[in-house]
PDB file of N, CA and C in Angstrom:
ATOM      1  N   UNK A   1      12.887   5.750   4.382  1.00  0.00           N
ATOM      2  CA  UNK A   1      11.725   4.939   4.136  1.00  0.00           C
ATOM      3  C   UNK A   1      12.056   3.992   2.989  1.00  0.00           C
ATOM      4  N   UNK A   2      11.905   2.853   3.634  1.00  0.00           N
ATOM      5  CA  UNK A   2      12.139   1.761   2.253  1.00  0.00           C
ATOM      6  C   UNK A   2      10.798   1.621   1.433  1.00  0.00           C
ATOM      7  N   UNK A   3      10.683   1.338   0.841  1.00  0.00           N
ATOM      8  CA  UNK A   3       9.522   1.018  -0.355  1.00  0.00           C
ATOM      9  C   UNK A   3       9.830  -0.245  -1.593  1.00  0.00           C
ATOM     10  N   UNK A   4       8.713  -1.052  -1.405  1.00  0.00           N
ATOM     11  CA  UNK A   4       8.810  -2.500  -2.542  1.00  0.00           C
ATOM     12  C   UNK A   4       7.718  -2.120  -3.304  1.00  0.00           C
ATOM     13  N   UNK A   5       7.618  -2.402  -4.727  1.00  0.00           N
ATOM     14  CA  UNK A   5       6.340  -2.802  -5.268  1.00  0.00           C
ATOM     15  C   UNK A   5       6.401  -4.208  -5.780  1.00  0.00           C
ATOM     16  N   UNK A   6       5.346  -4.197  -5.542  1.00  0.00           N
ATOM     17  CA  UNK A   6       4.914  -6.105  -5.701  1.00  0.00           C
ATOM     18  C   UNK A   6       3.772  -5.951  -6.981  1.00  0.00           C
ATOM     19  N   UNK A   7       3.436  -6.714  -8.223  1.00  0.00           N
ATOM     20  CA  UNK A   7       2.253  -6.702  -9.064  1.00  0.00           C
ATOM     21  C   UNK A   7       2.217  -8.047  -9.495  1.00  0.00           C
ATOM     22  N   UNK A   8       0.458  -7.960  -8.884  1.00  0.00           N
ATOM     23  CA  UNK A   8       0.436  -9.545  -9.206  1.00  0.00           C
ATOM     24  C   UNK A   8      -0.167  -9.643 -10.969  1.00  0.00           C
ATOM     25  N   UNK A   9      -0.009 -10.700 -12.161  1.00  0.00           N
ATOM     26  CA  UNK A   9       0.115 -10.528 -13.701  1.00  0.00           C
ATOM     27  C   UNK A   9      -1.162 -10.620 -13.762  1.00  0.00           C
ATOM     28  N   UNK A  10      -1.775  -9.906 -14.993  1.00  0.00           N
ATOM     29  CA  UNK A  10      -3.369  -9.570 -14.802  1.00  0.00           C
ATOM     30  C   UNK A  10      -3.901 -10.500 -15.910  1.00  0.00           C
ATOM     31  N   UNK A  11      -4.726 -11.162 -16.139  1.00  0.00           N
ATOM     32  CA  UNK A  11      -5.209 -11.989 -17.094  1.00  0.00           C
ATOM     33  C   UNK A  11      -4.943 -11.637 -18.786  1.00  0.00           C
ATOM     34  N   UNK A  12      -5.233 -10.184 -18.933  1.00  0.00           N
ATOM     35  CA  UNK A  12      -5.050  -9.656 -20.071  1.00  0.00           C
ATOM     36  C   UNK A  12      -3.549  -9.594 -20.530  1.00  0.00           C
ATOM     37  N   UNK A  13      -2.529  -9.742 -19.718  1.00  0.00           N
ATOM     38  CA  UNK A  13      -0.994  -9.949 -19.740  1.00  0.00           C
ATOM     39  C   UNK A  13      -1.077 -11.470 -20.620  1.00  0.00           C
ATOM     40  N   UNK A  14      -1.945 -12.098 -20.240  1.00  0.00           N
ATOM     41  CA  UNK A  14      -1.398 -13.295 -21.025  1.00  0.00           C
ATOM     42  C   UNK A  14      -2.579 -13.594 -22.502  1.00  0.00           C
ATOM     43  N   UNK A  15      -3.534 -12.406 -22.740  1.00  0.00           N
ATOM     44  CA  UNK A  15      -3.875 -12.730 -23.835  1.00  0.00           C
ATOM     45  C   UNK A  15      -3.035 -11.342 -25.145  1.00  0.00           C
ATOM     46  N   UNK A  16      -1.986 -10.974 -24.421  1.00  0.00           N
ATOM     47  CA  UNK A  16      -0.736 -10.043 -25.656  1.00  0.00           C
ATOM     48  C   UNK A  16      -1.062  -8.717 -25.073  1.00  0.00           C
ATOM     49  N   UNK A  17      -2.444  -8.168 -24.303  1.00  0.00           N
ATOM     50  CA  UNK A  17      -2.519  -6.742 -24.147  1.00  0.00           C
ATOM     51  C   UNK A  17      -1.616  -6.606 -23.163  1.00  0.00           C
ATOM     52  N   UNK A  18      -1.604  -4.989 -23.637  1.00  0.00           N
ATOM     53  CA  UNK A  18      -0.770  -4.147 -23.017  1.00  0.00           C
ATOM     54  C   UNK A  18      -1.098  -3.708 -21.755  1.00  0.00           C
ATOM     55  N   UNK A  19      -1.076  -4.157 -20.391  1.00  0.00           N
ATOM     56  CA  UNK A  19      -1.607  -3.552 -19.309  1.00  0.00           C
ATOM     57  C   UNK A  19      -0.616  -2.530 -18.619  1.00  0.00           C
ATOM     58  N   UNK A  20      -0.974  -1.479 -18.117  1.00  0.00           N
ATOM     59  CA  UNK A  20      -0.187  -0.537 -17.216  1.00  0.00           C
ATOM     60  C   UNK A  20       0.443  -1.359 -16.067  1.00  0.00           C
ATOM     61  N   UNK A  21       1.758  -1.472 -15.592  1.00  0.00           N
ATOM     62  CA  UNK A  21       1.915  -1.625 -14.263  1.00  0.00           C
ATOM     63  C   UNK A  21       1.402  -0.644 -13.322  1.00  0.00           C
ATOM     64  N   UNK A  22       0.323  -1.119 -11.917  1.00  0.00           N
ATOM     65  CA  UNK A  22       0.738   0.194 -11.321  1.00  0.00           C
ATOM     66  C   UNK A  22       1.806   0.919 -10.949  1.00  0.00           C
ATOM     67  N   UNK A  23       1.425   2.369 -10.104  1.00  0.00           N
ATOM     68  CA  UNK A  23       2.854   3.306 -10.141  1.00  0.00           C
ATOM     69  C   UNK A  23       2.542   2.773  -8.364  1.00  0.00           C
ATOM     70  N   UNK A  24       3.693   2.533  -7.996  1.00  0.00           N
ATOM     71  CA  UNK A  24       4.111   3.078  -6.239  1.00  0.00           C
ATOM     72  C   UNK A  24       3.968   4.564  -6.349  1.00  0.00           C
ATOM     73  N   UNK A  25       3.350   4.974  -5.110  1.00  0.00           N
ATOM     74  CA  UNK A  25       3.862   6.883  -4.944  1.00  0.00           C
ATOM     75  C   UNK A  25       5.461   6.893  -4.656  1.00  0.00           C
ATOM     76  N   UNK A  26       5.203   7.999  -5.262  1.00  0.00           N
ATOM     77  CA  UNK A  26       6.871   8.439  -4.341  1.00  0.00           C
ATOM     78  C   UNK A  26       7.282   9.088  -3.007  1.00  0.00           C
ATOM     79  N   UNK A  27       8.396   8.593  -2.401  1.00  0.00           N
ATOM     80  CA  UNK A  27       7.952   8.968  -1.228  1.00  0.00           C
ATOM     81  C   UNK A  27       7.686   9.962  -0.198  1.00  0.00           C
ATOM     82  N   UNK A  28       7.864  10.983  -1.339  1.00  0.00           N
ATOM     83  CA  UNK A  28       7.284  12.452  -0.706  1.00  0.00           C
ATOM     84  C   UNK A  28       5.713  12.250  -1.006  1.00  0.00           C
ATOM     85  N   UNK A  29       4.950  11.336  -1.215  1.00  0.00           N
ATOM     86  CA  UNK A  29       3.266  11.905  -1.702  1.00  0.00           C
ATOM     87  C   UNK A  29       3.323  10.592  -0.250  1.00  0.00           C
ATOM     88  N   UNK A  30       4.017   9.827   0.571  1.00  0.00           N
ATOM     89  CA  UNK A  30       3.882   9.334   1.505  1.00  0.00           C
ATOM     90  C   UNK A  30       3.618  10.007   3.295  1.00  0.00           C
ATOM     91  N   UNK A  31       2.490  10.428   3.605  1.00  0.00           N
ATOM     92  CA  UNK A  31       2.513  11.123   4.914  1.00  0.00           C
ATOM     93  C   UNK A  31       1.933  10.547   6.178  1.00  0.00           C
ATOM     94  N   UNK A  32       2.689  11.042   7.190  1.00  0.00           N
ATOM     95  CA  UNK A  32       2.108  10.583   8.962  1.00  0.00           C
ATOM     96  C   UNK A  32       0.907  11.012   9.257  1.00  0.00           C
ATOM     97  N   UNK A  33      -0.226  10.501   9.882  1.00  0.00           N
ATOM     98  CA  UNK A  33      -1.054  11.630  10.305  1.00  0.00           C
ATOM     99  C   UNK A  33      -1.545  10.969  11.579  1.00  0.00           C
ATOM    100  N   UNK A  34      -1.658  11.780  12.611  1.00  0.00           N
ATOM    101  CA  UNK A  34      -1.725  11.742  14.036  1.00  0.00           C
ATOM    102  C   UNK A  34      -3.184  12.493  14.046  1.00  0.00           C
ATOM    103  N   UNK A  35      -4.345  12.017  14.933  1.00  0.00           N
ATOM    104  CA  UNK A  35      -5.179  12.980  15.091  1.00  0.00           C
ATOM    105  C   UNK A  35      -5.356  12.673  16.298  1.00  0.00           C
ATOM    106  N   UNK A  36      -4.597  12.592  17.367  1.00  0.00           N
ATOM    107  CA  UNK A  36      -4.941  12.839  18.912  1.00  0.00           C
ATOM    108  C   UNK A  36      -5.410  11.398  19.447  1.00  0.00           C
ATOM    109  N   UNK A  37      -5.712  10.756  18.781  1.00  0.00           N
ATOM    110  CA  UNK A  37      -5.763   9.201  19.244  1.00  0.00           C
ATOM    111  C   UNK A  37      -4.800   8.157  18.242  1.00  0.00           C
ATOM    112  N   UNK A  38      -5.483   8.279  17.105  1.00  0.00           N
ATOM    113  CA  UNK A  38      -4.790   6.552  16.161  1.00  0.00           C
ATOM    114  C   UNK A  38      -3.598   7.753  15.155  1.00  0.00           C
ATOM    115  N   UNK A  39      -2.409   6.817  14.680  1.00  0.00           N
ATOM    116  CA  UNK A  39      -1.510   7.327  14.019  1.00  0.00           C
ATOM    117  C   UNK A  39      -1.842   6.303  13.003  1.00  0.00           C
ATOM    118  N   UNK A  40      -1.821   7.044  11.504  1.00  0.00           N
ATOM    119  CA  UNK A  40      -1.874   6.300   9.879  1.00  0.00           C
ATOM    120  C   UNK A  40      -1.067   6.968   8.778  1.00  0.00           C
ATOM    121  N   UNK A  41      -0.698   6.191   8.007  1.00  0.00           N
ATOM    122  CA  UNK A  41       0.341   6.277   7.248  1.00  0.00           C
ATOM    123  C   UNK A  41      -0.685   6.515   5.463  1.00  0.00           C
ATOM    124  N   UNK A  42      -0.988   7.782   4.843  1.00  0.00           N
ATOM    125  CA  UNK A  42      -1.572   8.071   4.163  1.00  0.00           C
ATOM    126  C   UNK A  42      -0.642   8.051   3.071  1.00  0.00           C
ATOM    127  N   UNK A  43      -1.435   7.808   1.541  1.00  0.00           N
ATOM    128  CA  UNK A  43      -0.555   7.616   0.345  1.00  0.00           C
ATOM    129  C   UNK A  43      -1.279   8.500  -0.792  1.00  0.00           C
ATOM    130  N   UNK A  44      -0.955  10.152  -0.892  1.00  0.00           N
ATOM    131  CA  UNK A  44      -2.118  10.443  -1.684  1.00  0.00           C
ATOM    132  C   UNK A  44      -3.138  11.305  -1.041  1.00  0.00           C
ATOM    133  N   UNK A  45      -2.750  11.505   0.251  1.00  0.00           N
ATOM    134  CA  UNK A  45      -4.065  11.611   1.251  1.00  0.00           C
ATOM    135  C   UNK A  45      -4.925  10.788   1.317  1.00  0.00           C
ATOM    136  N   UNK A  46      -4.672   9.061   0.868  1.00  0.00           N
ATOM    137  CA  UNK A  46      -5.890   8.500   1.479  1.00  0.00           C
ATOM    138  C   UNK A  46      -5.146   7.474   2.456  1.00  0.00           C
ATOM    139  N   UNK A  47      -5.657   7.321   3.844  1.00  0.00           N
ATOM    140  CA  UNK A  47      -5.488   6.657   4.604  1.00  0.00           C
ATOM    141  C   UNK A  47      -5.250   5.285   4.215  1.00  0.00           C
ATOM    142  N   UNK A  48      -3.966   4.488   4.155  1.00  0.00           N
ATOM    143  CA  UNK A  48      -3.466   3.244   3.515  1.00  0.00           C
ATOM    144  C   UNK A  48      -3.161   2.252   4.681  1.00  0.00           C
ATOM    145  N   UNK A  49      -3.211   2.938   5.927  1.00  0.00           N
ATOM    146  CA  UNK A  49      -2.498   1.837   7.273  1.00  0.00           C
ATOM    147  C   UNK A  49      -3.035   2.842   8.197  1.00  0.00           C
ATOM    148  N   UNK A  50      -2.937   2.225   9.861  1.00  0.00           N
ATOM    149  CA  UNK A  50      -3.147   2.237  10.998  1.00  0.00           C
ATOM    150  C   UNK A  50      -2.455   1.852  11.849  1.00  0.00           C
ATOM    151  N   UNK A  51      -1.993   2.425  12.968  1.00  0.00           N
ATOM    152  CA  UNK A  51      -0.568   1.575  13.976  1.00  0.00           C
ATOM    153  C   UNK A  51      -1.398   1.496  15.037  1.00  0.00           C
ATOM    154  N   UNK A  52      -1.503  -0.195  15.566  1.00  0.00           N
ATOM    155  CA  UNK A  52      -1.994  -0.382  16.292  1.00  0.00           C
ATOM    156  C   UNK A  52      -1.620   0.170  17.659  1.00  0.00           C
ATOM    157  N   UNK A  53      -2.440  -0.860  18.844  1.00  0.00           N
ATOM    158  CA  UNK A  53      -1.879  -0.214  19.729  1.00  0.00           C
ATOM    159  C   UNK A  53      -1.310  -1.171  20.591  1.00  0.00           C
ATOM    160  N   UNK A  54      -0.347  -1.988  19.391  1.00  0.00           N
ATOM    161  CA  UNK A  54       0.645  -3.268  20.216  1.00  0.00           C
ATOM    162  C   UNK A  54       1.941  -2.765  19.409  1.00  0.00           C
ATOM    163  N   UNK A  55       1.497  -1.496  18.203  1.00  0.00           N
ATOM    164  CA  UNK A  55       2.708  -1.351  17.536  1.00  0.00           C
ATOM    165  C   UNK A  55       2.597  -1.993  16.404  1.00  0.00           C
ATOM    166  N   UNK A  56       1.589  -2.371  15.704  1.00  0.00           N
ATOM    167  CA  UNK A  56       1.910  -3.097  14.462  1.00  0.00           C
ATOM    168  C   UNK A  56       0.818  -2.444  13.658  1.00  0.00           C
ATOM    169  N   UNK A  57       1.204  -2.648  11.991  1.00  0.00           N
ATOM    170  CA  UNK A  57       0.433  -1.838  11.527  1.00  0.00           C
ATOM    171  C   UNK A  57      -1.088  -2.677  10.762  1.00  0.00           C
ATOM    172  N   UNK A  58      -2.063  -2.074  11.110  1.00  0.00           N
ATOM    173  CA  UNK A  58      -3.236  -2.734  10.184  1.00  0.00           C
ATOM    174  C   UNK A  58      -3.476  -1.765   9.208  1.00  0.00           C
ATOM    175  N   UNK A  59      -3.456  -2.227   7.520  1.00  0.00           N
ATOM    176  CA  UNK A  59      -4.289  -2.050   6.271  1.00  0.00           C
ATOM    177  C   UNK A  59      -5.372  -1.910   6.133  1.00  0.00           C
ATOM    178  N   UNK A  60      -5.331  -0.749   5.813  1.00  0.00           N
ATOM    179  CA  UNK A  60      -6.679   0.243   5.480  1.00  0.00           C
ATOM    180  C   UNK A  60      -7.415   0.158   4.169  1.00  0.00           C
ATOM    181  N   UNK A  61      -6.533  -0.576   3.273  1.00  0.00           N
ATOM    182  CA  UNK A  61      -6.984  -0.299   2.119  1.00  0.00           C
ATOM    183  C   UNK A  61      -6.635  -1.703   1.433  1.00  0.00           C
ATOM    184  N   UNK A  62      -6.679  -2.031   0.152  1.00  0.00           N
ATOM    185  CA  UNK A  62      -6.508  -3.524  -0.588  1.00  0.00           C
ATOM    186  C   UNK A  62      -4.567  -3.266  -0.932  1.00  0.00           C
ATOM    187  N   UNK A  63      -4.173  -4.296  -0.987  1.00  0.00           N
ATOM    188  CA  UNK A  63      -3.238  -4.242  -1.196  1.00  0.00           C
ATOM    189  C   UNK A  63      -1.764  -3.969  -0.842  1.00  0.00           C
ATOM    190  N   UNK A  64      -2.196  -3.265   0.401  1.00  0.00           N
ATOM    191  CA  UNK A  64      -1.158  -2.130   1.107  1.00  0.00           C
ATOM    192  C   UNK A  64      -0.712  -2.861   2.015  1.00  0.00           C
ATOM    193  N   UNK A  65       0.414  -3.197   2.855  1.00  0.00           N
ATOM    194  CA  UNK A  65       1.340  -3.651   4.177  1.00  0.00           C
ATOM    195  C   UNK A  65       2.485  -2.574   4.885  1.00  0.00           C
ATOM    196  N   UNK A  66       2.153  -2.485   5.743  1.00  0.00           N
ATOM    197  CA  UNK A  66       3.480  -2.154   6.249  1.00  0.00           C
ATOM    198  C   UNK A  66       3.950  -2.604   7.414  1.00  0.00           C
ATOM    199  N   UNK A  67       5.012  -2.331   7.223  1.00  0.00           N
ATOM    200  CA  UNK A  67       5.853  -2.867   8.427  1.00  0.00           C
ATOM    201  C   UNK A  67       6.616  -2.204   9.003  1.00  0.00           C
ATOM    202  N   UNK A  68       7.454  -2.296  10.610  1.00  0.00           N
ATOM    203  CA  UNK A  68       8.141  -1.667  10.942  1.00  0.00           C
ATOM    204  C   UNK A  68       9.127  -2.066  10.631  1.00  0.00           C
ATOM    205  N   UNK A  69      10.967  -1.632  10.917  1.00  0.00           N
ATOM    206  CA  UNK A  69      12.093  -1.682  10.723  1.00  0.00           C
ATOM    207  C   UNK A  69      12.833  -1.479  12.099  1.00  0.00           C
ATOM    208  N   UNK A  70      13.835  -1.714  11.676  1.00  0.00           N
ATOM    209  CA  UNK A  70      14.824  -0.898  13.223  1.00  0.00           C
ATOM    210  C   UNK A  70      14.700   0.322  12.804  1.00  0.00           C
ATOM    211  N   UNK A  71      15.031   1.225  11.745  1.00  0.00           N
ATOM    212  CA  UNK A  71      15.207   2.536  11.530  1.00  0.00           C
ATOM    213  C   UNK A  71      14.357   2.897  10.499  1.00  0.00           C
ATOM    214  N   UNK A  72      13.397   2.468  10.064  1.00  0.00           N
ATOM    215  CA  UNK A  72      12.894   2.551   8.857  1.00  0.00           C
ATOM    216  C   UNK A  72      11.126   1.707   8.619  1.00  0.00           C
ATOM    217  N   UNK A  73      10.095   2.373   7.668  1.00  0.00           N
ATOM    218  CA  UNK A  73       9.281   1.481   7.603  1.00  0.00           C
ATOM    219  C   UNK A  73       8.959   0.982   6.470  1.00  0.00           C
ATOM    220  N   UNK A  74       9.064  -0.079   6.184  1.00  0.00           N
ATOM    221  CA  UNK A  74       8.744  -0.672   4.593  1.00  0.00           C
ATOM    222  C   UNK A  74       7.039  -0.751   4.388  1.00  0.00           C
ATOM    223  N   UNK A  75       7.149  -0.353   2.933  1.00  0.00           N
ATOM    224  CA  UNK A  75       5.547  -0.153   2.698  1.00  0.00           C
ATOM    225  C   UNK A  75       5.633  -1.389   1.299  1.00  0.00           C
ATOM    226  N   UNK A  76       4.804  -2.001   1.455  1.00  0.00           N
ATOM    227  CA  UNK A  76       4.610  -2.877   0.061  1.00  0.00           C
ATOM    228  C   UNK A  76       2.899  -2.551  -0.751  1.00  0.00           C
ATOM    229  N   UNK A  77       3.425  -2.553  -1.844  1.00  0.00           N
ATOM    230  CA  UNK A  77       2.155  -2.280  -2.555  1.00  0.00           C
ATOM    231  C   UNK A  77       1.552  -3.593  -3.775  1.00  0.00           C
ATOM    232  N   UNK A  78       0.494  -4.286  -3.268  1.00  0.00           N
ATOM    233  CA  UNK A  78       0.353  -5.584  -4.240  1.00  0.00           C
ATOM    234  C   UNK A  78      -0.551  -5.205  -5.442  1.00  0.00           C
ATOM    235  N   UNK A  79      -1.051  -4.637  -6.260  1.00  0.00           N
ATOM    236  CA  UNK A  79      -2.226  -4.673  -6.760  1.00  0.00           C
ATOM    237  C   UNK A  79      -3.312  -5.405  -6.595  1.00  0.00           C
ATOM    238  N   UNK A  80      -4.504  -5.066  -6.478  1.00  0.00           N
ATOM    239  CA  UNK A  80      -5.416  -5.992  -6.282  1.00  0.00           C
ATOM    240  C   UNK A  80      -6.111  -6.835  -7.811  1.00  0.00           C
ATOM    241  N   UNK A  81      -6.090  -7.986  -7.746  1.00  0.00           N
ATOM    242  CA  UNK A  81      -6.368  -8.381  -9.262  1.00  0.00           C
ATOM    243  C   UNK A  81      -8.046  -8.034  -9.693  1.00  0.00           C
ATOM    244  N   UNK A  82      -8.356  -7.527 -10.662  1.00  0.00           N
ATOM    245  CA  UNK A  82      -9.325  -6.939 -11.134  1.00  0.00           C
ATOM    246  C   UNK A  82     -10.132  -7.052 -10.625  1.00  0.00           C
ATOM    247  N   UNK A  83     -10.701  -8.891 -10.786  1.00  0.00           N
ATOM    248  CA  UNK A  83     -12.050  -9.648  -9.873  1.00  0.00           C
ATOM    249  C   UNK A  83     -11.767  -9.322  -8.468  1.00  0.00           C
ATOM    250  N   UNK A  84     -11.114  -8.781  -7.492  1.00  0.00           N
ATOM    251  CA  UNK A  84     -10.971  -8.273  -5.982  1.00  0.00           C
ATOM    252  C   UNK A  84     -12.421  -7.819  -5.686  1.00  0.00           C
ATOM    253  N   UNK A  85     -12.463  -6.808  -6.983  1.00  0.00           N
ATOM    254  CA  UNK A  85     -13.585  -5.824  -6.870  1.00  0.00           C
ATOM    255  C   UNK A  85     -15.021  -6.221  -7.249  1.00  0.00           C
ATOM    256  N   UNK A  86     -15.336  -7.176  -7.780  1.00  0.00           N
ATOM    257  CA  UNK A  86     -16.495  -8.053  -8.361  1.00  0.00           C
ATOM    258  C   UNK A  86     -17.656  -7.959  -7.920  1.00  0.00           C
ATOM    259  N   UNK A  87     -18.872  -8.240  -7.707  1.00  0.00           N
ATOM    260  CA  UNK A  87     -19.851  -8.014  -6.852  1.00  0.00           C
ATOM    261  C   UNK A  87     -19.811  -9.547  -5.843  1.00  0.00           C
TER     262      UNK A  87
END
């Protein structure tokens, strides 16, 4: 399993504070889950993707992509920038 993290710079980065990068999981906290119809790719136990049913994956959650590979599936993780969440 390949894995990227992507973070987009948070406003407070450019007034000197110290912001956390997020963490990527690692890829044992990464799991399959099949329940007899749709297959999703959980991070954490929370459902992060969905494999369609052309084969491609739809995002379940903010931030999250994946993709297939020849042998492998890449997961990218963007942060969502603060205001995402706003009213």
């Amino acid at each position: 399993m390949t894995r990227k993290a992507r973070s987009q710079p948070s406003a407070d980065r450019g007034r000197g504070k110290e912001v956390p990068r997020p963490k990527m999981p690692e890829p044992d906290n990464f799991t399959m889950i099949y329940d007899g119809k749709e297959m999703y790719l959980a991070a954490h136990g929370v459902k992060i993707a969905k494999r369609s049913k052309g084969s491609t994956w739809i995002s379940l959650e903010p931030g999250w992509r994946v993709f297939d590979g020849s042998d492998s599936i890449t997961i990218e993780y963007t942060a969502p920038e603060s205001n995402d969440y706003a009213n």
